[in-house]
C-alpha atoms as a PDB file:
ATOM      1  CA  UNK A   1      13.363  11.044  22.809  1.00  0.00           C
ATOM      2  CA  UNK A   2       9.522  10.705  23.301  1.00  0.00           C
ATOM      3  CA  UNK A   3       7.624   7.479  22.462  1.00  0.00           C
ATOM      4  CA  UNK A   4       5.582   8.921  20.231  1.00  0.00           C
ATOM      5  CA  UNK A   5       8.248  11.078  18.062  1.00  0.00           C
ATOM      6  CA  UNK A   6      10.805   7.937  17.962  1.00  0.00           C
ATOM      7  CA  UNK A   7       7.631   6.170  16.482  1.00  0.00           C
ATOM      8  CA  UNK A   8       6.357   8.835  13.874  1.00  0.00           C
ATOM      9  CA  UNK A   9      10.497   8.912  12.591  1.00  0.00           C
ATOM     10  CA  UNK A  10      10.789   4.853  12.070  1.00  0.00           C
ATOM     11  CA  UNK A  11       7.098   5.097  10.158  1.00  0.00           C
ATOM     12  CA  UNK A  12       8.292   7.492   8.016  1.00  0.00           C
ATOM     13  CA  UNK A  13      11.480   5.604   7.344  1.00  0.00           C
ATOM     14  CA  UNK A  14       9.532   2.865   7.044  1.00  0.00           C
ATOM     15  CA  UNK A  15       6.889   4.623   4.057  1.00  0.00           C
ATOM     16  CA  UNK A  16      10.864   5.870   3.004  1.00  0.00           C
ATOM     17  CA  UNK A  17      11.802   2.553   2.545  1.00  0.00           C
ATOM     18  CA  UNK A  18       8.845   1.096   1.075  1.00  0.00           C
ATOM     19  CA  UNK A  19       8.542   3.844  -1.649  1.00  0.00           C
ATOM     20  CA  UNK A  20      11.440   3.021  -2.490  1.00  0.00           C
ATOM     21  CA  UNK A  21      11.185  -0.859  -3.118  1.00  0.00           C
ATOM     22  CA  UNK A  22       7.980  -0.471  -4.732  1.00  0.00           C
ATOM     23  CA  UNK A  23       9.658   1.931  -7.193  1.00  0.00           C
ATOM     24  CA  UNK A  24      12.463  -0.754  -7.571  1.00  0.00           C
ATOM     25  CA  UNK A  25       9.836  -3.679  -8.125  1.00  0.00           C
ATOM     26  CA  UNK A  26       8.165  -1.244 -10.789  1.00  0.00           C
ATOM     27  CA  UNK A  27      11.397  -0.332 -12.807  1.00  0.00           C
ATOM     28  CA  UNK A  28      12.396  -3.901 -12.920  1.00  0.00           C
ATOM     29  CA  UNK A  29       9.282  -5.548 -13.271  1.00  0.00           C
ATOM     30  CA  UNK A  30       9.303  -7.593 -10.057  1.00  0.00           C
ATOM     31  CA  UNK A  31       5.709  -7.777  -9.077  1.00  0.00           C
ATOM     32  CA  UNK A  32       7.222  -9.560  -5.386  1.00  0.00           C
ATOM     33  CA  UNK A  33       9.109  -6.591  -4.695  1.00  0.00           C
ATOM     34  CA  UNK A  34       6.792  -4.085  -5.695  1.00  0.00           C
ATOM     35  CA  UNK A  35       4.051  -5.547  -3.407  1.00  0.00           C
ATOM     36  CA  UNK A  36       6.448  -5.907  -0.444  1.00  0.00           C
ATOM     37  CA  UNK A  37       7.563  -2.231  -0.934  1.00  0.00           C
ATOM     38  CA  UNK A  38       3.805  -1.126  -1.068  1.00  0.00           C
ATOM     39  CA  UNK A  39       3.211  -3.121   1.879  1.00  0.00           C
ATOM     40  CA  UNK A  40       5.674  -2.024   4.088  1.00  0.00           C
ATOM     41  CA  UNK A  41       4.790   1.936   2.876  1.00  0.00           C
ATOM     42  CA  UNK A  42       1.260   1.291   4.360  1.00  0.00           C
ATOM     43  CA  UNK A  43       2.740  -0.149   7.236  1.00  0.00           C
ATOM     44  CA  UNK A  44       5.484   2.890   7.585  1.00  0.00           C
ATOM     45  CA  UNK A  45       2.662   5.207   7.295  1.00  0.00           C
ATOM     46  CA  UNK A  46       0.065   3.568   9.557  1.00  0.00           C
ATOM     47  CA  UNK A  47       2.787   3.412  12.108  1.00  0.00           C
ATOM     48  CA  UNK A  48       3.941   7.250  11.647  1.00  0.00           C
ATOM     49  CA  UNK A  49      -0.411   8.142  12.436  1.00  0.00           C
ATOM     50  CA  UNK A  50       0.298   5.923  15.720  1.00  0.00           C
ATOM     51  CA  UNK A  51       3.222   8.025  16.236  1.00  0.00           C
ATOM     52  CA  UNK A  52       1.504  11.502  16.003  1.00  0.00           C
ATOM     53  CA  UNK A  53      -1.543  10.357  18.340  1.00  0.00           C
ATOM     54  CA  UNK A  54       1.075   9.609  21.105  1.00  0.00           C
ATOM     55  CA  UNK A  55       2.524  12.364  20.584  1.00  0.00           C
ATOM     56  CA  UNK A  56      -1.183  14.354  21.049  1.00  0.00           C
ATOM     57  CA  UNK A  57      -1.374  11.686  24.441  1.00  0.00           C
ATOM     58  CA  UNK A  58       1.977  12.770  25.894  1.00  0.00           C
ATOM     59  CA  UNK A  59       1.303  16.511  26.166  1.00  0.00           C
END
């Protein structure tokens, strides 16, 4: 698998992941959790736009 597409997939399980704990932290009212999940969906998605622009690179 290509650099670039291995790195768009974990970003997007990444955002995945972090949508997911932020909705967590939101239904239970843990302010912690919710800020880790949002952090960690900005990081998923920042590293998923690194992803695609290697991908553009490795043509």
């Amino acid at each position: 698998m290509k650099e670039g597409t291995k790195e768009e997939m974990e970003g997007k399980f990444s955002k995945a992941k972090g949508e997911i704990k932020e909705s967590a932290g939101e239904m239970t009212g843990d302010i912690e959790m919710e800020a880790k999940g949002e952090a960690e969906k900005r990081k998923g998605e920042a590293q998923e736009k690194v992803g695609k622009i290697r991908k553009e690179f490795e043509k």
